[in-house]
Protein backbone atom coordinates (compact mmCIF):
# COMPACT_ATOMS: atom_id res chain seq x y z
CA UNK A 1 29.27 138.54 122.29
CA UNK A 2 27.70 141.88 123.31
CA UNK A 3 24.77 143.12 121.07
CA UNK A 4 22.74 146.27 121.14
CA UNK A 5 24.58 148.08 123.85
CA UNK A 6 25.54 151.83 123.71
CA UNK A 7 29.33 150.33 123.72
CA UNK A 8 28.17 148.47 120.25
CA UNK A 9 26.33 150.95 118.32
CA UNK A 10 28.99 153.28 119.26
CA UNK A 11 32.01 151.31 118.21
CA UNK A 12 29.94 150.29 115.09
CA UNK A 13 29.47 154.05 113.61
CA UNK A 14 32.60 155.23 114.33
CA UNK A 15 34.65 151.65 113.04
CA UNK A 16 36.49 152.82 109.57
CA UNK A 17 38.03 149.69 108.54
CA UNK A 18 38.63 146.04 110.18
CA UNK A 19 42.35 145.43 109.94
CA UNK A 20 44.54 142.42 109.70
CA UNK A 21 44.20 140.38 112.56
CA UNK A 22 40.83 141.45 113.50
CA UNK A 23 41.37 144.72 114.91
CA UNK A 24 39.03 147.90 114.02
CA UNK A 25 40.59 151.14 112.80
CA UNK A 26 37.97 153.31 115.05
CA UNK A 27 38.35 157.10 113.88
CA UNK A 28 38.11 159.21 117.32
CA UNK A 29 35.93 162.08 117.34
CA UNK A 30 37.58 164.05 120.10
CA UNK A 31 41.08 164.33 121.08
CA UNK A 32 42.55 165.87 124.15
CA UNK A 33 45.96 166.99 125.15
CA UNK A 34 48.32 168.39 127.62
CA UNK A 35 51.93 169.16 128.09
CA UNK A 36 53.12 165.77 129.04
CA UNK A 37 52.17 162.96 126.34
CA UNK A 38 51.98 165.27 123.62
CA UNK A 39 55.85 166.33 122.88
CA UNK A 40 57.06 163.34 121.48
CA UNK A 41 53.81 162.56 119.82
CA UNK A 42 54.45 166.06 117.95
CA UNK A 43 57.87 165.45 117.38
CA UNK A 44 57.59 162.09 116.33
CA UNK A 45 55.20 163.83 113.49
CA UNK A 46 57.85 166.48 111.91
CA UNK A 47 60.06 163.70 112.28
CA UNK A 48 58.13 162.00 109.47
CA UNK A 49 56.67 165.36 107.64
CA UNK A 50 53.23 165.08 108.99
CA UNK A 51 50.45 167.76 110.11
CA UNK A 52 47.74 166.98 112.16
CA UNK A 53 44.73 165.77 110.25
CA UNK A 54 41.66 167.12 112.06
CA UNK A 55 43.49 170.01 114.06
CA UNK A 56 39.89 171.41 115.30
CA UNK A 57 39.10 168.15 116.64
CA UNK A 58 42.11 168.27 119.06
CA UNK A 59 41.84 170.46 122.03
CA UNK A 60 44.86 171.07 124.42
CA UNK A 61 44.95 172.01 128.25
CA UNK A 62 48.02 172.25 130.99
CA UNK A 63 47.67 170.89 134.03
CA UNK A 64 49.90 168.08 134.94
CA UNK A 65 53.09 170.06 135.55
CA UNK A 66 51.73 173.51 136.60
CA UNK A 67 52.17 174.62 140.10
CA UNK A 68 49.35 175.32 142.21
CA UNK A 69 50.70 178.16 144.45
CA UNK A 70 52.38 180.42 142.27
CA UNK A 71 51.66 180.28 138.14
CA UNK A 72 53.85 183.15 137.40
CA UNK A 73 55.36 182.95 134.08
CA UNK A 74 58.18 181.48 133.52
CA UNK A 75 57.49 178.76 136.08
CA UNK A 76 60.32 178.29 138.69
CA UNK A 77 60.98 174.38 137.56
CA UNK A 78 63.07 175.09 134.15
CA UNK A 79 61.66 171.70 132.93
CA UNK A 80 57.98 172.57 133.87
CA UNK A 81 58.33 176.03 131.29
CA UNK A 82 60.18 173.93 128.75
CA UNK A 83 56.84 171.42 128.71
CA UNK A 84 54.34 174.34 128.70
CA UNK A 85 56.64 176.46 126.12
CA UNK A 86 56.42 173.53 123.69
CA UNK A 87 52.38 172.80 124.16
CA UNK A 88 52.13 176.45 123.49
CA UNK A 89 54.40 176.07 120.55
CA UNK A 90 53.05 172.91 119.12
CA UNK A 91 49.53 174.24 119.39
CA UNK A 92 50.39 177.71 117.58
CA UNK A 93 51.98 175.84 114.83
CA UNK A 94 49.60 173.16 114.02
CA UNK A 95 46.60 175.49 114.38
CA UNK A 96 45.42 174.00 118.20
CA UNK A 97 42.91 175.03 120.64
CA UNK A 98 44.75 176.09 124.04
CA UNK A 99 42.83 176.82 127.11
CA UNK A 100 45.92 177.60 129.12
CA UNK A 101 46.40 179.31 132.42
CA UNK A 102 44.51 182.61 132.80
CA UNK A 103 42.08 181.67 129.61
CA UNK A 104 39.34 181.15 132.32
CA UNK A 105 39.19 177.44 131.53
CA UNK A 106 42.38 176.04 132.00
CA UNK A 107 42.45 173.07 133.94
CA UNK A 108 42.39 168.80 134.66
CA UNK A 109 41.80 167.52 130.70
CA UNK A 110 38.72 165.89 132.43
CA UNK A 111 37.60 168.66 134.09
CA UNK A 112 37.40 171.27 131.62
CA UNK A 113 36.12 169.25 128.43
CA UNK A 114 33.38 168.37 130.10
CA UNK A 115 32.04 171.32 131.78
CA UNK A 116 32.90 173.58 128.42
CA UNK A 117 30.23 170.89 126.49
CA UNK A 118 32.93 169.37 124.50
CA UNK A 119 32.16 166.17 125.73
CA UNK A 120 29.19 164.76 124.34
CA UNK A 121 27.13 161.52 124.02
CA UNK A 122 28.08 159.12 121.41
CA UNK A 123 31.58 160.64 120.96
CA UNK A 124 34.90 158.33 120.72
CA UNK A 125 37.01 160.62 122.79
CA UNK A 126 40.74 159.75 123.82
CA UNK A 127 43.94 161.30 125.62
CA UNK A 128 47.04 160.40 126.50
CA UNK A 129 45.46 160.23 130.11
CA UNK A 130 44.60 156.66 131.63
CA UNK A 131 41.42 158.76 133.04
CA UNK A 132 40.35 159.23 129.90
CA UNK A 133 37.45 157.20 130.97
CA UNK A 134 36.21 160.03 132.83
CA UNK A 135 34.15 161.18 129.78
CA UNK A 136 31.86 157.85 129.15
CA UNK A 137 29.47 159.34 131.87
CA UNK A 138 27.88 161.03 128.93
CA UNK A 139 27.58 158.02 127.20
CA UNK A 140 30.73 158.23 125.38
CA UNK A 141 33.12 155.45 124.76
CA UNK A 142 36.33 157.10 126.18
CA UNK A 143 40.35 155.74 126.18
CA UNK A 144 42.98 157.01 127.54
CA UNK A 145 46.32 155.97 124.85
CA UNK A 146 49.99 156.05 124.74
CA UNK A 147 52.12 159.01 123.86
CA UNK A 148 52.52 156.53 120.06
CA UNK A 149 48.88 156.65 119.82
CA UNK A 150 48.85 160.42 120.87
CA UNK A 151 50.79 160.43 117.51
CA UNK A 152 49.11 158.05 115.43
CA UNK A 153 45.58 160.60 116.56
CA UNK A 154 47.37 163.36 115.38
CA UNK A 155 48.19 162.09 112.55
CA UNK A 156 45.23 160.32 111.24
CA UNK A 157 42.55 160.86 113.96
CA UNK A 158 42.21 156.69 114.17
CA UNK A 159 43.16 154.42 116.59
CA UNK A 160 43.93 150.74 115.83
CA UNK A 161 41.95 148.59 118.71
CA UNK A 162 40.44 145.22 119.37
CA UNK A 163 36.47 145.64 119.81
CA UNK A 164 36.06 145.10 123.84
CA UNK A 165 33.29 143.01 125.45
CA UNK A 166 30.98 144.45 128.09
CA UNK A 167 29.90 143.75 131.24
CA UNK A 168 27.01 145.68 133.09
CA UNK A 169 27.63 147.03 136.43
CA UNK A 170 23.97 147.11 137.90
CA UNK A 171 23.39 148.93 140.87
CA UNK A 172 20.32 148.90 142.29
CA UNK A 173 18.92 150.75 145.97
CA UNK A 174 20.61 154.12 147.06
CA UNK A 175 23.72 155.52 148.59
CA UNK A 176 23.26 156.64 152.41
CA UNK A 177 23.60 159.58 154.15
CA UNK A 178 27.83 160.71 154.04
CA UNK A 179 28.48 157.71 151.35
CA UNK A 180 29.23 159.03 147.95
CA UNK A 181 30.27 158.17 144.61
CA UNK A 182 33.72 157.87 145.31
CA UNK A 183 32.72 154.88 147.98
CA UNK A 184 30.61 153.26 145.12
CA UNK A 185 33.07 152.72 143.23
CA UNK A 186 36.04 151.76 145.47
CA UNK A 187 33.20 149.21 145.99
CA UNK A 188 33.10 147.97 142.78
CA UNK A 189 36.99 147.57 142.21
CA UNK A 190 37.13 146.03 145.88
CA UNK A 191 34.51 143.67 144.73
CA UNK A 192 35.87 143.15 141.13
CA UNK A 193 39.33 143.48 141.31
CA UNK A 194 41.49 145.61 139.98
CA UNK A 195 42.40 143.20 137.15
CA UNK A 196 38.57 141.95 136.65
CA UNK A 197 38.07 144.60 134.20
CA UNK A 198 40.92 143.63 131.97
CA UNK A 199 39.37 142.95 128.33
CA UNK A 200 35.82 145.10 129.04
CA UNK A 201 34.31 148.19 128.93
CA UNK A 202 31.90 148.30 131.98
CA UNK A 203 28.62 149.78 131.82
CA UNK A 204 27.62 150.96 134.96
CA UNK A 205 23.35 151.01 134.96
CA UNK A 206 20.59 150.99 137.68
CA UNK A 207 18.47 153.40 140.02
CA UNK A 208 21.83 154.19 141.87
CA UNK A 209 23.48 155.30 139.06
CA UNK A 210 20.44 156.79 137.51
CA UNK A 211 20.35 159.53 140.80
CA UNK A 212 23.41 160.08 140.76
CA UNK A 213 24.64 163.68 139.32
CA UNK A 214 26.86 164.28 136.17
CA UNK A 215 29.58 165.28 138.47
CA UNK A 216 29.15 162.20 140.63
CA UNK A 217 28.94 160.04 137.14
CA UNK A 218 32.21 161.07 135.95
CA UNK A 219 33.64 159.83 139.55
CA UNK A 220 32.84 156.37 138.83
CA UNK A 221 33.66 156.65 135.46
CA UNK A 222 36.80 157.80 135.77
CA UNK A 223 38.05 155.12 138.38
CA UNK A 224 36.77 152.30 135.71
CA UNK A 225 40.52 152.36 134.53
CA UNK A 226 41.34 151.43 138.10
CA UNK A 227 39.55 148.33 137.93
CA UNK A 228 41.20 147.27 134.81
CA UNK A 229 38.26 148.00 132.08
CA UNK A 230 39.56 150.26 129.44
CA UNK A 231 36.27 152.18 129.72
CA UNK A 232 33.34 152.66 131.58
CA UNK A 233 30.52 154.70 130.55
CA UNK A 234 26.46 155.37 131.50
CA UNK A 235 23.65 155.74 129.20
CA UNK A 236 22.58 159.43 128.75
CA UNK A 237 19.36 160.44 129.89
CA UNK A 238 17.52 164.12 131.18
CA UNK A 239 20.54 164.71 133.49
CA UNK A 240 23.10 164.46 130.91
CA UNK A 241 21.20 166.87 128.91
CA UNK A 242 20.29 169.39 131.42
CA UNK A 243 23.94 169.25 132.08
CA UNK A 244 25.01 169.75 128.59
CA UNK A 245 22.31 172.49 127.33
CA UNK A 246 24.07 176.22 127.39
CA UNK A 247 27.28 175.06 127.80
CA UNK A 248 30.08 176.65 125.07
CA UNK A 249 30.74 174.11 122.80
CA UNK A 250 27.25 172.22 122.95
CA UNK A 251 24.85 172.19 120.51
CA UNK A 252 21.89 174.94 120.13
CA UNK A 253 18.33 175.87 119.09
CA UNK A 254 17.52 173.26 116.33
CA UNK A 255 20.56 171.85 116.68
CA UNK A 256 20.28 170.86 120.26
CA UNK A 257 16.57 168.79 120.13
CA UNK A 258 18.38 167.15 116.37
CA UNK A 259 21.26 165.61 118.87
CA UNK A 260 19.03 164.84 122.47
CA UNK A 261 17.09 162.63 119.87
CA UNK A 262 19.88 161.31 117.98
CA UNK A 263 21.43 160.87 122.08
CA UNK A 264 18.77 158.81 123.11
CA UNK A 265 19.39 156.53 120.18
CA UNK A 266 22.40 155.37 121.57
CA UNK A 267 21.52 154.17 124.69
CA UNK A 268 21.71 150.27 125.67
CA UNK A 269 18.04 148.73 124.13
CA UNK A 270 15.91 146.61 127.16
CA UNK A 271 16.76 143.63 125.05
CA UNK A 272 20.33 143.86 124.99
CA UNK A 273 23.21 141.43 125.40
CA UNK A 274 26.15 141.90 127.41
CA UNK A 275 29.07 139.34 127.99
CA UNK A 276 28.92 139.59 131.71
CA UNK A 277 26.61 140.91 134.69
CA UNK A 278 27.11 142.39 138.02
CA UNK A 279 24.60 142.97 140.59
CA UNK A 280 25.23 145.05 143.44
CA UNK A 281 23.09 146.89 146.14
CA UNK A 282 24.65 150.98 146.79
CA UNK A 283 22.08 150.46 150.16
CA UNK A 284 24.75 148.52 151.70
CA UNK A 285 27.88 150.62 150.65
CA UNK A 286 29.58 152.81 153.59
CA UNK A 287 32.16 155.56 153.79
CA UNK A 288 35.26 153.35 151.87
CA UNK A 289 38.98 153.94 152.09
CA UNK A 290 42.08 152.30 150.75
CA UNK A 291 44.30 150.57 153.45
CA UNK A 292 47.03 148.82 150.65
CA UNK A 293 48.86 149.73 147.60
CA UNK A 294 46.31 149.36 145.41
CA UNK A 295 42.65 151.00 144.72
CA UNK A 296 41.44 147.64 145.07
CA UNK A 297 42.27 146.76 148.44
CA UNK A 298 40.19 149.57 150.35
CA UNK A 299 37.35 148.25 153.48
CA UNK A 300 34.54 150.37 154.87
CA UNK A 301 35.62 152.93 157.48
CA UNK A 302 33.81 150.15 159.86
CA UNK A 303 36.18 147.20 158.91
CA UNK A 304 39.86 146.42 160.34
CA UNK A 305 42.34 145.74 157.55
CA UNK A 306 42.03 142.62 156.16
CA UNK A 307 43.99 139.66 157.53
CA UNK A 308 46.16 137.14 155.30
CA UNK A 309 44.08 134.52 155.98
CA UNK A 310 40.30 136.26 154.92
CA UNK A 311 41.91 136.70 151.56
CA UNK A 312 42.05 134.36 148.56
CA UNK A 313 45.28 132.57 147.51
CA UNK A 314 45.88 134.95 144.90
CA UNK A 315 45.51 138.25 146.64
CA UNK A 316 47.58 137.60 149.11
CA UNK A 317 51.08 138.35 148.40
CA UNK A 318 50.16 141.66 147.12
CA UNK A 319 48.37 142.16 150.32
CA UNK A 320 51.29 141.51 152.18
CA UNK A 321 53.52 143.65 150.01
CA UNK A 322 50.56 146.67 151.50
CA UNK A 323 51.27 145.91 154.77
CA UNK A 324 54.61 146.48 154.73
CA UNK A 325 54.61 149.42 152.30
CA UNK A 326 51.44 150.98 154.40
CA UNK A 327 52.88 149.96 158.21
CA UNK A 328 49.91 148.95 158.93
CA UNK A 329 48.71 146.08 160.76
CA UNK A 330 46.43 143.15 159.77
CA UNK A 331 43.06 143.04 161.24
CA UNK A 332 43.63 146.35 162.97
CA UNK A 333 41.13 149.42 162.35
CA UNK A 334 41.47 151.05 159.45
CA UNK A 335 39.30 154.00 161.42
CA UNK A 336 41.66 156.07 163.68
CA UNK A 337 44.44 155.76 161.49
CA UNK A 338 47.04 159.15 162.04
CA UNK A 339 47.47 161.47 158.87
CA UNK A 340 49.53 163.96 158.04
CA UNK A 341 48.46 165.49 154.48
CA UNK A 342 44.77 165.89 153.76
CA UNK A 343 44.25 167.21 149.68
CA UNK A 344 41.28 167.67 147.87
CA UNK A 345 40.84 167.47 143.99
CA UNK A 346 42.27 165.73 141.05
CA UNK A 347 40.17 164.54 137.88
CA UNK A 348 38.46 162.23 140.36
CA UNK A 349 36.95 164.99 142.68
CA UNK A 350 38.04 168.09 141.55
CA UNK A 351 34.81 169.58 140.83
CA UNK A 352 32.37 172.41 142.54
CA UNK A 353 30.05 169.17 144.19
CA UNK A 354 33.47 167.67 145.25
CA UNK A 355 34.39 171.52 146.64
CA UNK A 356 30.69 171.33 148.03
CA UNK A 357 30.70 168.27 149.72
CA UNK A 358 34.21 168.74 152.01
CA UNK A 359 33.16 172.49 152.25
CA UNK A 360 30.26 170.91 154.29
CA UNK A 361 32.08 168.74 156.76
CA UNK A 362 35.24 172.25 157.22
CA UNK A 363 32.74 174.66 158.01
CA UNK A 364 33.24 176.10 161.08
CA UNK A 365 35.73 173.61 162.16
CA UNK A 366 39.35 173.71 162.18
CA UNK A 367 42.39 171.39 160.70
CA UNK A 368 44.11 169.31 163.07
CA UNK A 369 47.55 170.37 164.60
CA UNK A 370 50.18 169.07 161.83
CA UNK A 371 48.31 168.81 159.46
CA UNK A 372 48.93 170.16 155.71
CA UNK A 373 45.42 170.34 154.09
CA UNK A 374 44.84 171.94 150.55
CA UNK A 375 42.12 172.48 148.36
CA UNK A 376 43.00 172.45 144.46
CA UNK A 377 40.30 173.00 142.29
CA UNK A 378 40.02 171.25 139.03
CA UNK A 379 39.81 174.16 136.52
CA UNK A 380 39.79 177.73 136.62
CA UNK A 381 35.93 177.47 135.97
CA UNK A 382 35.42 175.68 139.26
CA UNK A 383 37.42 178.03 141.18
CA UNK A 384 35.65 180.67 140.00
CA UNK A 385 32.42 178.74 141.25
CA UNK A 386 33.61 178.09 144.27
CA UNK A 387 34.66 182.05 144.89
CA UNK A 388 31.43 182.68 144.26
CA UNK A 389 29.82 180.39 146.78
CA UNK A 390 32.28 181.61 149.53
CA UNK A 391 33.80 178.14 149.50
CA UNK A 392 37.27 178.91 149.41
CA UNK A 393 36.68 180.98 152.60
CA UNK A 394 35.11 178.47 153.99
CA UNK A 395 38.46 176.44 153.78
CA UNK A 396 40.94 179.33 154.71
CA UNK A 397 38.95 179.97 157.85
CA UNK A 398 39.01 176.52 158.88
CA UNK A 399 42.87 176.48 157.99
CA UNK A 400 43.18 174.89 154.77
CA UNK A 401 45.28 176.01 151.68
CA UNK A 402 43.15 177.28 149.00
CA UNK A 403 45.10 176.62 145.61
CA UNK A 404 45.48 177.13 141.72
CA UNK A 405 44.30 174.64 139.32
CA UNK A 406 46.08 171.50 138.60
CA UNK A 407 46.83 168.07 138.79
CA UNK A 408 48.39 168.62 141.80
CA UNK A 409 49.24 165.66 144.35
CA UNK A 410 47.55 163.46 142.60
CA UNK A 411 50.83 162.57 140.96
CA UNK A 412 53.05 164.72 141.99
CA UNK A 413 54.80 165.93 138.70
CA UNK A 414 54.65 169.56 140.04
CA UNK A 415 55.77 170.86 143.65
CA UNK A 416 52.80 169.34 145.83
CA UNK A 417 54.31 166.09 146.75
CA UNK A 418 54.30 164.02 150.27
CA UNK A 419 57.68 164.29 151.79
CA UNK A 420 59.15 160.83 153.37
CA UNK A 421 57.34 158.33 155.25
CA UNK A 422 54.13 161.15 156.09
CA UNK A 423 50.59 159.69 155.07
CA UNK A 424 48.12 161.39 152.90
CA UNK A 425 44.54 161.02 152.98
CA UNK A 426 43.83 161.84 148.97
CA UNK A 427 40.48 162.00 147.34
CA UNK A 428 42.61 161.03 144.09
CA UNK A 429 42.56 158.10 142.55
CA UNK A 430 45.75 155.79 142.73
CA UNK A 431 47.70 154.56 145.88
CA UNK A 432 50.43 153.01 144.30
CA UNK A 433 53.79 152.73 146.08
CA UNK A 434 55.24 156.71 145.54
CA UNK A 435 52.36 157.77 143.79
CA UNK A 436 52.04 161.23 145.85
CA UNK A 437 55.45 162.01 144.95
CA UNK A 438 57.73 160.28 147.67
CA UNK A 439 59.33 157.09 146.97
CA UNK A 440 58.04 155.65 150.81
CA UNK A 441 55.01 158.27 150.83
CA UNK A 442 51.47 156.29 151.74
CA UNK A 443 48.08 157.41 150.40
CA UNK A 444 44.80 156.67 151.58
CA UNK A 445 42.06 156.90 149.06
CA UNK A 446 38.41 158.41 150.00
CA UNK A 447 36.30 160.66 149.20
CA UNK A 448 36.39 164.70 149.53
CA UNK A 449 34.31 164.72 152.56
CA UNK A 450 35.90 161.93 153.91
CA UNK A 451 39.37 163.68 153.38
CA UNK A 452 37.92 166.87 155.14
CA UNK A 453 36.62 165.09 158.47
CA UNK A 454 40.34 163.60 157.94
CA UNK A 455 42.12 166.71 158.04
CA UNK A 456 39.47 168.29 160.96
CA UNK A 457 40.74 165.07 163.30
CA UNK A 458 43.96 164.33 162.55
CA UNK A 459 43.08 160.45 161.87
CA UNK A 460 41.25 158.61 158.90
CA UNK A 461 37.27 159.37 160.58
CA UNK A 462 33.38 158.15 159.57
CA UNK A 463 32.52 161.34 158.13
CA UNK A 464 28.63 160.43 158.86
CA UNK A 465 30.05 161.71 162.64
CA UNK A 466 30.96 165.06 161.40
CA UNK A 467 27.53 165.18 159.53
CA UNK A 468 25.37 163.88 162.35
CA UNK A 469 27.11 167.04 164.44
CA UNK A 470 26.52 169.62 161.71
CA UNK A 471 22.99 168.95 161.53
């Protein structure tokens, strides 16, 4: 059993009763919400008489459902208004922050609570968002819930959960040159499974993860969900701080050197126990992309897709469900692969470095013939960063769509979905079968810059080519 961890001490202060049966009531310090888990959860509340218990420790944003070309009120898609109307509606009456559309921080859930400092070390934090993990790169302990705990939040600001074990993720060397955070951790799921994290919360440690940015933290954060842990988080240190100080809702003056100490409290002691250990080396991670119909089943942009017989017993059924799904051919390359929608964003890499890092590979170059490629950026805030940086020309010159913020294609519960058989080359974070809004529609996973040398060449491309020629 784990001991001393940040997971532990965590879980320990915030742990308001044990419960029949050996689960914790853990009271949740921050809860988020947007217009698509949250109705019912309301409803479900006046059903029974109930008001929200801690209504300043719920904040509410919009972004699932909201189109990313035209936010006009009232939306065209009736059902789309009806969702935001009743947000709006639920927040007014139970005394909720909003940050809707035009606030100047309305955006992804794990986007926005983050960069406005409401995210903070040592918080429980949970959504009705299975990205919820997003937020335990600050050293938070982060779950994303169903629209019945969405209720039972509202309604008492405690969750009922079983304590989880732990397992360290070390990583130890450095990324290369065009291989980013997104590659790390398709890594780690490819390596893990996406099943290996069922049970844990993963704890991702080592001088990788120590140089890697907030930004780039809160990438491999929020894919833990993909490999089955209910959390991941990192240990804050100097650049979680630096990221936090000045931000709107962190703390100040006094305030702020009372909770950096209190912070570094909390992280995992040298002595600590975890239940499980991981050792990998980031020196021998390339550019990564998904070939199958999972997150797990991705190769470096080197590899040809995996034949039935490399694979173990157990993997290979769902591997040849991919195949046929993908139309693509066993121990062929996954490099040179045709595409036909390129997007950039989501809460995976939706943010200004994401912006920053595809900006890089577009400039100067221009989008393949037939090729749709859009840029959505993940709040309001980061479009308004990227304005300022000249990024969005950047993409309009080299012919892709600049957009609103929003969820977007990620999964396709607004207007930006993939349309029949076409394949999209997504630096979002699930490839399941119609994920991208299209019931035969195929998704390759990868990172912002690798979706950018994607939509410059019309195929899936090593985007350490496209760097090599820029420099």
């Amino acid at each position: 059993m784990s001991s001393g961890t940040l997971f532990d001490k965590v879980w320990d202060l915030h742990q308001v009763a044990k419960l029949p049966g050996g689960s914790s009531q853990l009271f949740i310090g921050l809860h988020l919400i947007h217009e698509v888990t949250s109705p019912q959860a309301f409803a479900a509340l006046k059903d029974k008489g109930l008001n929200v218990f801690c209504p300043d420790r719920t904040v509410a944003t919009v972004d699932h459902i909201v189109p990313t070309t035209n936010q006009n009120r009232p939306f065209s898609d009736p059902l789309a208004e009806e969702m935001l109307v009743t947000l709006e509606s639920n927040c007014l009456n139970h005394d909720i922050k909003l940050y809707g559309i035009g606030s100047g921080h309305q955006g992804i859930v794990h986007v926005i609570a983050p960069e406005l400092g409401l995210t903070q070390p040592g918080m429980t934090i949970a959504c009705g968002d299975s990205h919820t993990s997003t937020h335990g790169a600050f050293g938070a302990i982060a779950f994303g819930v169903g629209t019945s705990q969405v209720r039972d939040v509202l309604a008492s600001q405690s969750l009922a959960m079983n304590k989880l074990k732990v397992r360290r993720i070390f990583v130890e060397g450095n990324l290369n040159e065009g291989v980013y955070a997104k590659d790390l951790i398709l890594h780690i799921i490819r390596e893990l499974g996406v099943k290996g994290g069922v049970g844990y919360a993963y704890e991702f440690a080592g001088p990788a993860i120590q140089a890697l940015s907030m930004e780039e933290r809160m990438t491999i954060c929020n894919m833990s969900i993909e490999g089955g842990a209910r959390c991941g988080y990192i240990n804050p240190d100097e650049v979680t701080f630096e990221y936090l100080q000045g931000r709107l809702c962190a703390p100040i003056e006094d305030s702020w050197n009372r909770a950096t100490n209190w912070w570094r409290s909390l992280c995992s002691e040298e002595n600590a126990i975890f239940d499980d250990e991981v050792l990998l080396n980031a020196a021998k991670i390339a550019p990564t992309v998904t070939w199958g119909i999972t997150p797990g089943q991705s190769i470096s942009i080197d590899e040809n897709i995996p034949t039935p017989d490399c694979l173990e017993q157990s993997d290979r059924s769902i591997a040849e469900e991919g195949y046929k799904y993908m139309g693509l051919r066993p121990g062929t390359p996954i490099k040179g692969t045709p595409v036909d929608v390129c997007f950039i964003g989501s809460c995976t890499n939706g943010r200004i470095s994401d912006l920053q890092a595809a900006a890089k590979i577009a400039k100067g170059q221009n989008v393949a013939r037939g090729v749709k490629a859009f840029v959505v950026p993940g709040s309001e805030q980061v479009a308004q960063e990227a304005k300022a940086e000249r990024l969005d020309e950047i993409f309009r010159e080299a012919g892709f769509e600049w957009r609103d913020p929003g969820c977007s294609m990620c999964l396709a519960m607004n207007p930006d979905r993939l349309e029949g058989r076409q394949i999209s080359a997504s630096s979002s974070n699930r490839n399941f079968k119609g994920r991208q809004g299209s019931s035969s529609g195929r998704t390759l996973l990868m990172s912002p810059a690798m979706v950018a040398a994607a939509a410059i060449t019309g195929e899936v491309t090593d985007v350490r080519i496209l760097l090599n020629k820029a420099l």
